[in-house]
C-alpha atoms as a PDB file:
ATOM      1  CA  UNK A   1      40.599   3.753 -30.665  1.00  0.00           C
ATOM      2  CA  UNK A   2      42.317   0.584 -29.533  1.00  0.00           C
ATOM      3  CA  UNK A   3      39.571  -1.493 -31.152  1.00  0.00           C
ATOM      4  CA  UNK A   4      40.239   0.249 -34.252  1.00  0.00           C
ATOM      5  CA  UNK A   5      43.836   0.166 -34.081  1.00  0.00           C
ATOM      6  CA  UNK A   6      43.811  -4.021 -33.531  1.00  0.00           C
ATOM      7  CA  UNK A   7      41.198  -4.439 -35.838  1.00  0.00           C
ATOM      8  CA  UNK A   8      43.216  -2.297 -38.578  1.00  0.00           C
ATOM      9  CA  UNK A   9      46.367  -4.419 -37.946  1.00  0.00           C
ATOM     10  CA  UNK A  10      44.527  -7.592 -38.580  1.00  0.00           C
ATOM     11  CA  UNK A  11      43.565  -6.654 -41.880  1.00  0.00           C
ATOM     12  CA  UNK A  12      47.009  -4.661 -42.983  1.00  0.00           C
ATOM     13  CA  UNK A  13      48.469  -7.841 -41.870  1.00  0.00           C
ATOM     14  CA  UNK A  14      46.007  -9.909 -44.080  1.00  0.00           C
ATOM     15  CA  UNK A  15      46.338  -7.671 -46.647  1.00  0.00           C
ATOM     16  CA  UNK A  16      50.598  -7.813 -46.278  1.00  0.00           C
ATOM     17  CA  UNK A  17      50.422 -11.710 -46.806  1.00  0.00           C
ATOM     18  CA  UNK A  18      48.369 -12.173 -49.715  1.00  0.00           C
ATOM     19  CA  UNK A  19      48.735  -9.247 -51.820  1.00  0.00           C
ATOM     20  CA  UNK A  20      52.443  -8.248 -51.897  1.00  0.00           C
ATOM     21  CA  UNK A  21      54.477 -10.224 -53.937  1.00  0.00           C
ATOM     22  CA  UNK A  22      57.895  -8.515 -53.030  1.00  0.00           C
ATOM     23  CA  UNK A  23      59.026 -11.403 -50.048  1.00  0.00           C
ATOM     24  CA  UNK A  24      61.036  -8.629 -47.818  1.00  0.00           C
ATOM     25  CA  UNK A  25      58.564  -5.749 -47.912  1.00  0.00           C
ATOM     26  CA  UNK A  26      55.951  -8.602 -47.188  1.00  0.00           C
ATOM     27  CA  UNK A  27      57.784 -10.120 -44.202  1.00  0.00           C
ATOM     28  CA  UNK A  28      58.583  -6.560 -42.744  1.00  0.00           C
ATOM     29  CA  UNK A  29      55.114  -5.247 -43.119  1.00  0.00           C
ATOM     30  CA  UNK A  30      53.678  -8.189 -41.774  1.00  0.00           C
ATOM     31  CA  UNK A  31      55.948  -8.315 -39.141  1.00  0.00           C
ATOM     32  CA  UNK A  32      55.278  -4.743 -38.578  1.00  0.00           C
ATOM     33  CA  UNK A  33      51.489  -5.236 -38.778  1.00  0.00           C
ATOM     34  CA  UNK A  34      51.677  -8.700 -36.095  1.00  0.00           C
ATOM     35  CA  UNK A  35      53.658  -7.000 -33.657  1.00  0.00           C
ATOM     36  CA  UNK A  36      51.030  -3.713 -34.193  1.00  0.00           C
ATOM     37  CA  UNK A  37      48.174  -6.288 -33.685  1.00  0.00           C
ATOM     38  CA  UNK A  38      50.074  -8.453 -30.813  1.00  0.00           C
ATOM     39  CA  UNK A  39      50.123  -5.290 -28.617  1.00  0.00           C
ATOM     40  CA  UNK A  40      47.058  -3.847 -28.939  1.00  0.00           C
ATOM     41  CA  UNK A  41      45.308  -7.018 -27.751  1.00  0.00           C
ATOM     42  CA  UNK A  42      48.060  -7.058 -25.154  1.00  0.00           C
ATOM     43  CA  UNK A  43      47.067  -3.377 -24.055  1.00  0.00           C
ATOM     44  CA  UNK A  44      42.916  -4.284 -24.599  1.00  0.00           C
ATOM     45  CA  UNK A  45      43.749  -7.191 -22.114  1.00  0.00           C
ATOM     46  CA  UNK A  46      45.506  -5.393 -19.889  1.00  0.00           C
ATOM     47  CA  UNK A  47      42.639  -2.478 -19.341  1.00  0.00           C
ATOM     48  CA  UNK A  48      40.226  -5.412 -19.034  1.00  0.00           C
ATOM     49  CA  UNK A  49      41.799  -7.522 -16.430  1.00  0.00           C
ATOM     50  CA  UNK A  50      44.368  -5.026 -14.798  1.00  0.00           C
ATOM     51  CA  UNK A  51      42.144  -1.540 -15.706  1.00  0.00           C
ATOM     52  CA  UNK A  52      45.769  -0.466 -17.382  1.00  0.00           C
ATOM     53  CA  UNK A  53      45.462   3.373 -17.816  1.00  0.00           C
ATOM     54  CA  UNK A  54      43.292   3.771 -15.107  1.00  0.00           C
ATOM     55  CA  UNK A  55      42.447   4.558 -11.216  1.00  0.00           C
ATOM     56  CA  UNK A  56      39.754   5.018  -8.996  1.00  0.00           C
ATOM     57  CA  UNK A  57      37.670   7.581  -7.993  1.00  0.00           C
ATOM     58  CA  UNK A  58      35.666   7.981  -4.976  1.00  0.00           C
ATOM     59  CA  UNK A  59      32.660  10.453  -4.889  1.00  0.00           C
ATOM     60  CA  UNK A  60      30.262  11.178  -2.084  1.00  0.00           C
ATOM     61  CA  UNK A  61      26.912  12.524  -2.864  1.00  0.00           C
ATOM     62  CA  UNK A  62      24.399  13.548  -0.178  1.00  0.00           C
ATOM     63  CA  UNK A  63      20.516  14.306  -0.966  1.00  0.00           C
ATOM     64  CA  UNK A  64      17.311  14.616   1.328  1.00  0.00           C
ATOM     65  CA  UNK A  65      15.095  11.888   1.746  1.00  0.00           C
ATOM     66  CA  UNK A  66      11.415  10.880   3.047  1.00  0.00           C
ATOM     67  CA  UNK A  67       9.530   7.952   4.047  1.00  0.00           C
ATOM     68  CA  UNK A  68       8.090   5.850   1.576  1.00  0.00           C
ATOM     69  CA  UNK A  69       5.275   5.343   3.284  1.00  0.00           C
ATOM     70  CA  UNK A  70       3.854   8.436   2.504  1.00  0.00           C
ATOM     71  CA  UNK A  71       2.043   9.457   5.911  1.00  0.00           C
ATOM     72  CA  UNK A  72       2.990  11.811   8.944  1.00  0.00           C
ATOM     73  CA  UNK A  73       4.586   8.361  10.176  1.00  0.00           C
ATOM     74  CA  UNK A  74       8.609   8.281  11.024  1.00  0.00           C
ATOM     75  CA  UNK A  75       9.032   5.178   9.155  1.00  0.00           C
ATOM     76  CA  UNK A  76      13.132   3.699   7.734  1.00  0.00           C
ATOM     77  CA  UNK A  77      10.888   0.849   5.604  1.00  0.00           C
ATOM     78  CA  UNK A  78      13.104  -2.034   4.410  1.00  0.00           C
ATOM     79  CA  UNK A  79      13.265  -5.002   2.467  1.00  0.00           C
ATOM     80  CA  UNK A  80      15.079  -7.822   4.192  1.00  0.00           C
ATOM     81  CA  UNK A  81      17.636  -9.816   1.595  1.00  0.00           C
ATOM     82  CA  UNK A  82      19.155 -12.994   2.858  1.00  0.00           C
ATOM     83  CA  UNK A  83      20.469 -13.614   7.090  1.00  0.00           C
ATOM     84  CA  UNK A  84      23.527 -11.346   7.146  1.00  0.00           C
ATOM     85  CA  UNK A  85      21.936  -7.755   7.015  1.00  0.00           C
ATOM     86  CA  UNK A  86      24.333  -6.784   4.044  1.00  0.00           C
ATOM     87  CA  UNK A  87      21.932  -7.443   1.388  1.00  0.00           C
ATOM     88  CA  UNK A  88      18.824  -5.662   2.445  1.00  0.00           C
ATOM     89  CA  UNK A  89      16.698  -3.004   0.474  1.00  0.00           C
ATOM     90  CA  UNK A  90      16.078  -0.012   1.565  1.00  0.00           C
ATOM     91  CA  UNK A  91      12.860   1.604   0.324  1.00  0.00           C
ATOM     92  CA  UNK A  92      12.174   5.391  -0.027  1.00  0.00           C
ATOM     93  CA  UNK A  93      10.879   8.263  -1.499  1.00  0.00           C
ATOM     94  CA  UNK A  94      12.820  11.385  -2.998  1.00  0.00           C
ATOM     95  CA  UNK A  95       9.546  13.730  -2.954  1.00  0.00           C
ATOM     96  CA  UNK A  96       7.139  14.301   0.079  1.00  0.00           C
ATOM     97  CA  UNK A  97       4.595  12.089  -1.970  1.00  0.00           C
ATOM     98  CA  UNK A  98       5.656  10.141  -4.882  1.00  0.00           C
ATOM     99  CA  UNK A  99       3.410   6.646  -6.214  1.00  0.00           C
ATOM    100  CA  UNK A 100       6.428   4.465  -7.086  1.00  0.00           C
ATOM    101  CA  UNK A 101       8.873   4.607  -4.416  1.00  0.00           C
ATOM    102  CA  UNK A 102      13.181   4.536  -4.321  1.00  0.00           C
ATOM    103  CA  UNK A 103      15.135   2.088  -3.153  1.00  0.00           C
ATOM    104  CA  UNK A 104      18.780   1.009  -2.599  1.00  0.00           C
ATOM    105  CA  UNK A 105      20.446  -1.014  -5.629  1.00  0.00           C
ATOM    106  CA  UNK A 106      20.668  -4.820  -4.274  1.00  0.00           C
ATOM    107  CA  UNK A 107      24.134  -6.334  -6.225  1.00  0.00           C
ATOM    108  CA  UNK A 108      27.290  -7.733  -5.184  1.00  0.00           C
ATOM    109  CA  UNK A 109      28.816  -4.172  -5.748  1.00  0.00           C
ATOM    110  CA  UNK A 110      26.604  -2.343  -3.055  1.00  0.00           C
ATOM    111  CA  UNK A 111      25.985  -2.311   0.840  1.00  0.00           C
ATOM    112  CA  UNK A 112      23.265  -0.682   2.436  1.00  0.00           C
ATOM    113  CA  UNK A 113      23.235   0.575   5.846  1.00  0.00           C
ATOM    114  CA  UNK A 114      21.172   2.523   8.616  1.00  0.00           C
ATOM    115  CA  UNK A 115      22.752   5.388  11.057  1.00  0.00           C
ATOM    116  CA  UNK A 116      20.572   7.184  13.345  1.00  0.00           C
ATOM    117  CA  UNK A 117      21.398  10.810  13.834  1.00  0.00           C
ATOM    118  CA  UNK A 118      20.052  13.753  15.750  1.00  0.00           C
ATOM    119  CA  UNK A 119      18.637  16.098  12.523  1.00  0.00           C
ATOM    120  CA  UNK A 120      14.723  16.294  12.152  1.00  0.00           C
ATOM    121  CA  UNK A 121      15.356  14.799   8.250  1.00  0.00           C
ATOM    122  CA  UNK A 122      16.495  11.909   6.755  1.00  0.00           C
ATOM    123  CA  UNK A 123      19.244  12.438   4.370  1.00  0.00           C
ATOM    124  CA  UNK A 124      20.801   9.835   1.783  1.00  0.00           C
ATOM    125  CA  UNK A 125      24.647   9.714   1.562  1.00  0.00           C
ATOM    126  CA  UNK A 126      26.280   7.493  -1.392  1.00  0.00           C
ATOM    127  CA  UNK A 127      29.527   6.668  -1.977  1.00  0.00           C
ATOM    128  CA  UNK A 128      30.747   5.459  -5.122  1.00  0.00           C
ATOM    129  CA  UNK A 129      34.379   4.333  -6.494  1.00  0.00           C
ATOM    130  CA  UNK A 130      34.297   3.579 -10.181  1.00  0.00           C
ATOM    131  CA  UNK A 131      37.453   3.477 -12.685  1.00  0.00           C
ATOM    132  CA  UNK A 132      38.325   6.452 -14.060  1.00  0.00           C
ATOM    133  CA  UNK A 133      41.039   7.191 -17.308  1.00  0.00           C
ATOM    134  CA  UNK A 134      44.343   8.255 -16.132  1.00  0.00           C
ATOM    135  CA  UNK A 135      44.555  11.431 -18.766  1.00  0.00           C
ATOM    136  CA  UNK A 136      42.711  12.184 -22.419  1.00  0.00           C
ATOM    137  CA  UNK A 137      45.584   9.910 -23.675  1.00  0.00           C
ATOM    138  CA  UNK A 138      43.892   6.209 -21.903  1.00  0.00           C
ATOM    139  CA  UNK A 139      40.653   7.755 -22.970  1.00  0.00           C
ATOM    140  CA  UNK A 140      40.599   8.221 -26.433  1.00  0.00           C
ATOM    141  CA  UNK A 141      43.199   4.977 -26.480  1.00  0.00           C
ATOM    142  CA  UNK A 142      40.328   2.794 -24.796  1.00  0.00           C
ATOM    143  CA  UNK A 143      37.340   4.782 -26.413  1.00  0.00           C
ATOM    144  CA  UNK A 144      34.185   2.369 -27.046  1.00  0.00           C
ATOM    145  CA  UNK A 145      35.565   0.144 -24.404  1.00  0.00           C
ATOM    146  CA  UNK A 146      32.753   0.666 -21.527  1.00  0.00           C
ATOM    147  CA  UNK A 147      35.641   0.587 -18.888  1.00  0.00           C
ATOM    148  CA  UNK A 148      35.087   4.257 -17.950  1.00  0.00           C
ATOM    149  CA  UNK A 149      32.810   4.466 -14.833  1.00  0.00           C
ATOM    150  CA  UNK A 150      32.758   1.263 -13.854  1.00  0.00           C
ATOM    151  CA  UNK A 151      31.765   0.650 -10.794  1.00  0.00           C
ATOM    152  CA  UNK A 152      34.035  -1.039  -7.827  1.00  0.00           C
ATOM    153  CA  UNK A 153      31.920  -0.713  -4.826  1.00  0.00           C
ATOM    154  CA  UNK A 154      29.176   1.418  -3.431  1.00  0.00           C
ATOM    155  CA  UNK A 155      27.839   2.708   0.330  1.00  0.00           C
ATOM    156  CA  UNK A 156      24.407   3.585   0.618  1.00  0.00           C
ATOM    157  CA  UNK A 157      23.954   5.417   4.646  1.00  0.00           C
ATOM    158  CA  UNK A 158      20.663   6.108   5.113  1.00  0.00           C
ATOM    159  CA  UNK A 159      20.404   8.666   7.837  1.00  0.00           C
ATOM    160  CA  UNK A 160      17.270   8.952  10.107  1.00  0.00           C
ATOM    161  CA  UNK A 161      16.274  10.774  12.798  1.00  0.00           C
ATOM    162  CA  UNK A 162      16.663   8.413  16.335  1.00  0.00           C
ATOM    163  CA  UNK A 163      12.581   9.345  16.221  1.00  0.00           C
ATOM    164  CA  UNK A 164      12.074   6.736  13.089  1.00  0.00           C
ATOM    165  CA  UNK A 165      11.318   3.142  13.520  1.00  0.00           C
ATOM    166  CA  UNK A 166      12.864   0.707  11.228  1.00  0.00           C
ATOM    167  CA  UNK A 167      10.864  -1.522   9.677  1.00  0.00           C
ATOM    168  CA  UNK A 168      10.204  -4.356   7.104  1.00  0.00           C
ATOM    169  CA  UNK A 169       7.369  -3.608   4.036  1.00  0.00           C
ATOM    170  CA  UNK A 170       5.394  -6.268   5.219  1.00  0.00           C
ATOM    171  CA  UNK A 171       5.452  -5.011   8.859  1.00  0.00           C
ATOM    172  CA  UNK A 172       4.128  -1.625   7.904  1.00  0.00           C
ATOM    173  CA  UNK A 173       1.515  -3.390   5.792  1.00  0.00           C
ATOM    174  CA  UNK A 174       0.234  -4.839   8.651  1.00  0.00           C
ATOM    175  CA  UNK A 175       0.204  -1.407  10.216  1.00  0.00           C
ATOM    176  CA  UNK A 176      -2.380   0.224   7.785  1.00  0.00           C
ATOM    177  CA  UNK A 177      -4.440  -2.409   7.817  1.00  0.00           C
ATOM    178  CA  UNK A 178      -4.392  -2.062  11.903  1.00  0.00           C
ATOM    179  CA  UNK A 179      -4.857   1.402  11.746  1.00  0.00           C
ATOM    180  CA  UNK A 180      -8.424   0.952   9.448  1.00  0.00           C
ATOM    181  CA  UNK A 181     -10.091  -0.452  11.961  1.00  0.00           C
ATOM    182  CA  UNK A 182     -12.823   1.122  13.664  1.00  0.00           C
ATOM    183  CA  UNK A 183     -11.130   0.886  17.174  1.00  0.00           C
ATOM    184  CA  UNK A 184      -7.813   1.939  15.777  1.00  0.00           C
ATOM    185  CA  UNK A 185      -9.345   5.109  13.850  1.00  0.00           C
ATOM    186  CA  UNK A 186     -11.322   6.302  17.263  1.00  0.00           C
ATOM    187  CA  UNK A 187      -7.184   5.685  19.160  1.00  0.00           C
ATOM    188  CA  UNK A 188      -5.991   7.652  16.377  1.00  0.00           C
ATOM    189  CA  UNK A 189      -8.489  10.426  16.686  1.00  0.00           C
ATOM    190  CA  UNK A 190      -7.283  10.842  20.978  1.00  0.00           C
ATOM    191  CA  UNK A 191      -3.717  10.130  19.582  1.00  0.00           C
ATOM    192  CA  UNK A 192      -3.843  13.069  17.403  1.00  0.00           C
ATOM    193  CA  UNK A 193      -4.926  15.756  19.879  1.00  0.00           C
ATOM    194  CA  UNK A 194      -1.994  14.063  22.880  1.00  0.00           C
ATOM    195  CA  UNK A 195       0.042  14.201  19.819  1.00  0.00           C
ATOM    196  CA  UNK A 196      -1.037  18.758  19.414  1.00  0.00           C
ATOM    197  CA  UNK A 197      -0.528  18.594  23.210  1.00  0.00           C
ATOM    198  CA  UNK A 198       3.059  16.768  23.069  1.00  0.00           C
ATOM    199  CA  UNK A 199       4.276  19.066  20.490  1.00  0.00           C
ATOM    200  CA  UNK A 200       3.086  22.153  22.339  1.00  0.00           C
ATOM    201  CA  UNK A 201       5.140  21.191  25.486  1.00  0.00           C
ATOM    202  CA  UNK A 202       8.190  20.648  23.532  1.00  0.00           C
ATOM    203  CA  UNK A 203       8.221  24.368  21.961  1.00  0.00           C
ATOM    204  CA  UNK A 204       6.951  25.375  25.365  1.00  0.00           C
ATOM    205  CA  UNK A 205      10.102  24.148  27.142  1.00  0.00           C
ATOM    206  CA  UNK A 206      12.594  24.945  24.386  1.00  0.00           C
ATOM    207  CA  UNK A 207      11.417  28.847  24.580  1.00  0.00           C
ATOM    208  CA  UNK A 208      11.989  28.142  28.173  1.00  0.00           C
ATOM    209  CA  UNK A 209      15.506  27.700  27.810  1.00  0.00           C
ATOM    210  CA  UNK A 210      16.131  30.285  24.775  1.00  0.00           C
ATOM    211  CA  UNK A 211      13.128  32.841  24.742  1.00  0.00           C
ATOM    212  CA  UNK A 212      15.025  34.005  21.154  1.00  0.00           C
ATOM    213  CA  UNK A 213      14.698  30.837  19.176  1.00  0.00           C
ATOM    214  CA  UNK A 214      13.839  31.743  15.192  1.00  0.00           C
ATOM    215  CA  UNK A 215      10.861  30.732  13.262  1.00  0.00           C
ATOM    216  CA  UNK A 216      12.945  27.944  11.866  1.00  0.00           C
ATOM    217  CA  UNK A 217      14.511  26.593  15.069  1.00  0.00           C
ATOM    218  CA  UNK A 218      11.212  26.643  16.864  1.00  0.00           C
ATOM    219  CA  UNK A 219       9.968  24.623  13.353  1.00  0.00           C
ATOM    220  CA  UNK A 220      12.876  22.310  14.115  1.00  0.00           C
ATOM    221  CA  UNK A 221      12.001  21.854  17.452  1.00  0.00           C
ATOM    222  CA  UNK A 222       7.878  21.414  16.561  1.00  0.00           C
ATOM    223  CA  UNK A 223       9.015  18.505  14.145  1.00  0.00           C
ATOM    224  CA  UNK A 224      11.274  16.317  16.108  1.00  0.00           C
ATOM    225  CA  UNK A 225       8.641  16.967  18.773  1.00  0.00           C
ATOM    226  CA  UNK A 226       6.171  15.306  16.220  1.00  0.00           C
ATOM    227  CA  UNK A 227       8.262  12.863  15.184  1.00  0.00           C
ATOM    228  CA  UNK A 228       9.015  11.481  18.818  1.00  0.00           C
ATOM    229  CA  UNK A 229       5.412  10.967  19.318  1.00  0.00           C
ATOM    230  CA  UNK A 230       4.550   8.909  16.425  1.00  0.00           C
ATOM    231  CA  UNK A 231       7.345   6.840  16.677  1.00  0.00           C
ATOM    232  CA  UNK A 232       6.038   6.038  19.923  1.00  0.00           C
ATOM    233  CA  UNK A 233       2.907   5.445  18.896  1.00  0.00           C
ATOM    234  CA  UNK A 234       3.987   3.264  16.071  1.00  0.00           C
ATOM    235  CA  UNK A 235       6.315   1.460  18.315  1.00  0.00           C
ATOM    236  CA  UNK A 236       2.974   1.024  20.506  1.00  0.00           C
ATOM    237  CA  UNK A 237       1.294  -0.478  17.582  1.00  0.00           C
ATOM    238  CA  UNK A 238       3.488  -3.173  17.056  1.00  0.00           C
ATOM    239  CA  UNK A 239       3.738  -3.975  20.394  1.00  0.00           C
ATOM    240  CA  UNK A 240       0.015  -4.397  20.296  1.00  0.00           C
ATOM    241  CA  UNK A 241       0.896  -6.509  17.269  1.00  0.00           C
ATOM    242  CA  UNK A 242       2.388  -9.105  19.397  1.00  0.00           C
END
């Protein structure tokens, strides 16, 4: 509506100095016109450079998450981006299997960041401020303008299980072409049944302690059990790497 309004003034004002003869109607309309003009550039510029009208809004969305590397592996894959950390890419998937994997947006807007929890999932918690119109008033004022929505900052927490093992795209590369080797495949093989044996134990001992554990505690319980062991196991790997 602004744009309108400034570009309307421009031409009444136009209009006012060339096509009406009478000198005081044409000096008060284009006054009238100028200072119409005059302030809505003044109030364009000021939503521009001082978001006049505005304010921010913060929102917080959380969602589920899985590794991108789409195997029984715990894996937090990442793309390092520059020295500091800040920068870095975080890669995964929104489905249990999915060909093109997610990752975190990588601008001077966004930081991405790891926390390690105690829950058997990952989970993806973003926070966003963006501008926001003050009332219907700023908005239909500054319609057309693109400010709405845009975006001041944004906090990507990635939250894994302690049982994942962080690691960079090239790293885990390295670790399925490790793991196709013959040698690695018979490991694997004796890995898998230790790993049966591990997660047995674990519901073994946590029926122990509460003999009236539901179906989906004791699934809880089977799957951080799981996940334990083949982070050690990948943590083995790349041990074996070195």
């Amino acid at each position: 509506m602004i744009i309108i309004i400034m570009f309307g003034a421009a031409i009444a004002m136009f209009a006012s100095i060339m096509f009406i003869e009478h000198r005081t109607s044409r000096i008060i309309l284009t006054t009238v016109c100028g200072l119409l003009f005059a302030g809505a550039t003044l109030v364009m510029t000021l939503n521009y450079s001082q978001h006049f009208g505005m304010h921010q809004v913060t929102t917080t969305t959380r969602k589920t998450i899985y590794s991108a590397s789409n195997s029984a592996m715990p894996l937090a894959l990442y793309q390092p981006v520059g020295t500091s950390g800040r920068d870095d890419v975080y890669i995964y998937n929104v489905q249990t299997r999915q060909k093109t994997p997610n990752h975190t947006q990588a601008n001077e807007f966004t930081t991405s960041k790891i926390k390690w929890t105690n829950r058997a999932t990952p989970e993806l918690v973003t926070t966003e401020t963006r501008w926001r119109y003050n009332n219907r008033f700023f908005a239909a004022l500054y319609r057309w303008s693109g400010m709405d929505g845009t975006l001041v900052k944004r906090t990507n927490t990635l939250e894994y299980p302690r049982t994942y093992v962080k690691l960079t795209v090239k790293q885990a590369d390295q670790l399925k072409k490790q793991a196709q080797t013959p040698a690695a495949k018979q490991a694997q093989a004796v890995a898998r049944q230790q790993g049966k044996t591990a997660v047995a134990s674990a519901v073994q001992a946590a029926l122990a302690k509460n003999p009236h554990l539901s179906a989906q505690q004791i699934q809880q319980v089977s799957q951080r059990a799981e996940q334990r062991f083949q982070g050690q196991l990948v943590r083995q790997m790349l041990k074996n790497q070195q």
